[in-house]
Protein backbone atom coordinates (compact mmCIF):
# COMPACT_ATOMS: atom_id res chain seq x y z
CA UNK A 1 18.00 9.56 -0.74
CA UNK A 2 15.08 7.21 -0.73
CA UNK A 3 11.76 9.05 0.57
CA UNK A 4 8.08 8.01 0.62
CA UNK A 5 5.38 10.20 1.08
CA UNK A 6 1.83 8.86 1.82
CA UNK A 7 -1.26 11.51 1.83
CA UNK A 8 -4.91 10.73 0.84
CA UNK A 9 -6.21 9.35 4.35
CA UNK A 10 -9.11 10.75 5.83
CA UNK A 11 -12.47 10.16 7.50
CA UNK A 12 -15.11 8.44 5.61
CA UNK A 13 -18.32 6.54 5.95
CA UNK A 14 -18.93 3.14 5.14
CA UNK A 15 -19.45 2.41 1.65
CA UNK A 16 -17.17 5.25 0.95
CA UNK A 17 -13.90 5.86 -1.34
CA UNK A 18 -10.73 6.87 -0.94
CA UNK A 19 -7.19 6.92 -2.96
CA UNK A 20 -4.11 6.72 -1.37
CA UNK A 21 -1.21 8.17 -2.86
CA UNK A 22 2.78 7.48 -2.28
CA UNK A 23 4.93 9.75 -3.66
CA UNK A 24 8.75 8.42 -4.01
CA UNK A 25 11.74 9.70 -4.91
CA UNK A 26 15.51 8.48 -4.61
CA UNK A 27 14.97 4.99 -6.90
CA UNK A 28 13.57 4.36 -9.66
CA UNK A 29 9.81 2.95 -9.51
CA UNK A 30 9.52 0.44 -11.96
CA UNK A 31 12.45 -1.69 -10.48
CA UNK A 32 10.96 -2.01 -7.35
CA UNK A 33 8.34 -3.90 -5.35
CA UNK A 34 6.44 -1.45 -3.55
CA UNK A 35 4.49 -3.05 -0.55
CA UNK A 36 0.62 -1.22 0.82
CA UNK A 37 0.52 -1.96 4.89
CA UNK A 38 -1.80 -1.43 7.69
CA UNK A 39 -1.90 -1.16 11.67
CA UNK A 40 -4.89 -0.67 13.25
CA UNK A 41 -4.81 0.02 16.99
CA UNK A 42 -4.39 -3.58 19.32
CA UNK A 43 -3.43 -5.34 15.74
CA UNK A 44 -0.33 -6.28 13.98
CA UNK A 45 0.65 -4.45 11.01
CA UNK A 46 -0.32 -6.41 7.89
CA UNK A 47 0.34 -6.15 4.31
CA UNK A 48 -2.72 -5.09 2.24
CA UNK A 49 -1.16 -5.15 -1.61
CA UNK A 50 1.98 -5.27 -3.52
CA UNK A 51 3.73 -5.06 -6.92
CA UNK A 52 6.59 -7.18 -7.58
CA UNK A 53 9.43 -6.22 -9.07
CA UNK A 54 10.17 -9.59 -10.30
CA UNK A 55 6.75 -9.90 -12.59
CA UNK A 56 4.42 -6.73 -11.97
CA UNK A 57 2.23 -9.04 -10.48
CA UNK A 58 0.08 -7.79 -7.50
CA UNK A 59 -1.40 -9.17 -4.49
CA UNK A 60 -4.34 -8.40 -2.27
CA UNK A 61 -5.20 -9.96 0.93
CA UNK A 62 -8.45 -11.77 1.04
CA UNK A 63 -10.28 -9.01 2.96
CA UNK A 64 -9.63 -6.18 0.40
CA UNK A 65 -10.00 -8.42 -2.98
CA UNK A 66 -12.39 -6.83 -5.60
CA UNK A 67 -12.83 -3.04 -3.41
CA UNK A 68 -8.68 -2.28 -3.57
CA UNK A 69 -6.77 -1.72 -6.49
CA UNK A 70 -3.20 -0.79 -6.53
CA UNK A 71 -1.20 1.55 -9.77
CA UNK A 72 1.72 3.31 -10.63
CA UNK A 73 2.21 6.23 -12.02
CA UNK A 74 6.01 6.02 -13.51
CA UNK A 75 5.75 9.65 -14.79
CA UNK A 76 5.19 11.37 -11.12
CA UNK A 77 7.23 8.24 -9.52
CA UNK A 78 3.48 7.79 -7.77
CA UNK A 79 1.70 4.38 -6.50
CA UNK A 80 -1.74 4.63 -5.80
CA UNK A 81 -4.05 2.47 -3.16
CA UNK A 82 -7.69 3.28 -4.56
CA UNK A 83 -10.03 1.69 -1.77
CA UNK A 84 -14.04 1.44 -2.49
CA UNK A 85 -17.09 -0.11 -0.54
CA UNK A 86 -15.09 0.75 2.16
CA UNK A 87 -16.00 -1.10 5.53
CA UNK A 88 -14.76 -0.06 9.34
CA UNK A 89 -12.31 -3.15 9.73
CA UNK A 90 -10.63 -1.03 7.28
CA UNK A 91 -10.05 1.19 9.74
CA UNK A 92 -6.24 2.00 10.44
CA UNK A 93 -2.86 3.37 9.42
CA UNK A 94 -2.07 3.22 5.93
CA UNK A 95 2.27 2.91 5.13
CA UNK A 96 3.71 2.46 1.94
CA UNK A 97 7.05 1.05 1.78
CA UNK A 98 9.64 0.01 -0.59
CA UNK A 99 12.21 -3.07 -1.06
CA UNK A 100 15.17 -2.67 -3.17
CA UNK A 101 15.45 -5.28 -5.16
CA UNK A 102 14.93 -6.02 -8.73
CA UNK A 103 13.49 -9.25 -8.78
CA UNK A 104 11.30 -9.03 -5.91
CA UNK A 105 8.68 -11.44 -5.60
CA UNK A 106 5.96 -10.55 -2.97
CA UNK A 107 2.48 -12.07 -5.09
CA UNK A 108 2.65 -15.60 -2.78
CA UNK A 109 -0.10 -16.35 -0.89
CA UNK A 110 1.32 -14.84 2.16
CA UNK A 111 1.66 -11.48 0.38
CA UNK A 112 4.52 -8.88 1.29
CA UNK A 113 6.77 -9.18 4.19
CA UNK A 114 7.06 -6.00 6.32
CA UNK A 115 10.33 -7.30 7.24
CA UNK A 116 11.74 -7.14 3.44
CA UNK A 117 10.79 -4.03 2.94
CA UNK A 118 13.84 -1.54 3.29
CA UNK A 119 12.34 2.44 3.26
CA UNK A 120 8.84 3.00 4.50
CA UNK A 121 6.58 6.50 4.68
CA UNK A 122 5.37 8.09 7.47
CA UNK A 123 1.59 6.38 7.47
CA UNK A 124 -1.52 8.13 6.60
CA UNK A 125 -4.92 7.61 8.96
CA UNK A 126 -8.20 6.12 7.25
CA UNK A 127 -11.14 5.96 9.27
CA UNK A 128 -14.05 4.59 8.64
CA UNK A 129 -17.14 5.58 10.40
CA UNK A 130 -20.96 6.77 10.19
């Protein structure tokens, strides 16, 4: 049974930090692309970062390059969104989800599809505020 589990989110002020965490279990992690999304309220949900499976290559959109970094963990089947310099247009609900697939390839300049991905968490709430 596939399963993600997203904690980390919280309320912080600009300029802040925080790491996002995704626990999985029911696949194995290193076959996979796992895909970092967002939704803030009135928007569309976008995709912030992936991994492909295909290459291990990642992707950022434009507005997080050089404050998010994505990482796995293979031994506690973890990913990990760290987010620094954070701003209030990062405000918003933070999924992780998962596409099954071994040769995944989600580093184009459109970044991940919401609609490939196949098992998703349950979203964790970043706000960023003074």
């Amino acid at each position: 049974q596939v399963q993600l589990v997203e904690s980390g989110g919280g309320l912080v002020q600009p300029g802040g930090s925080l790491r996002l965490s995704c626990a999985t279990s029911g696949f194995q992690l290193d076959f996979h692309s796992i895909g970092w999304f967002r939704q803030a309220p009135g928007k569309e949900r976008e995709g912030v970062s992936c991994i492909s499976s295909s290459d291990f290559s990642t992707y950022y959109v434009d507005s997080v390059k050089g404050r998010f970094s994505v990482s796995r963990d293979y031994a506690k089947s973890t990913v990990y969104l760290q987010m620094n310099s954070l701003k209030p247009e990062d405000t918003a609900v933070y999924y992780c989800a998962v596409r099954i697939d071994n040769y995944y390839y989600c580093s184009g300049p459109n970044g991940p599809n919401q609609y490939d991905y196949d098992y998703w968490g349950q979203g964790t709430q970043v706000t960023v505020s003074s």
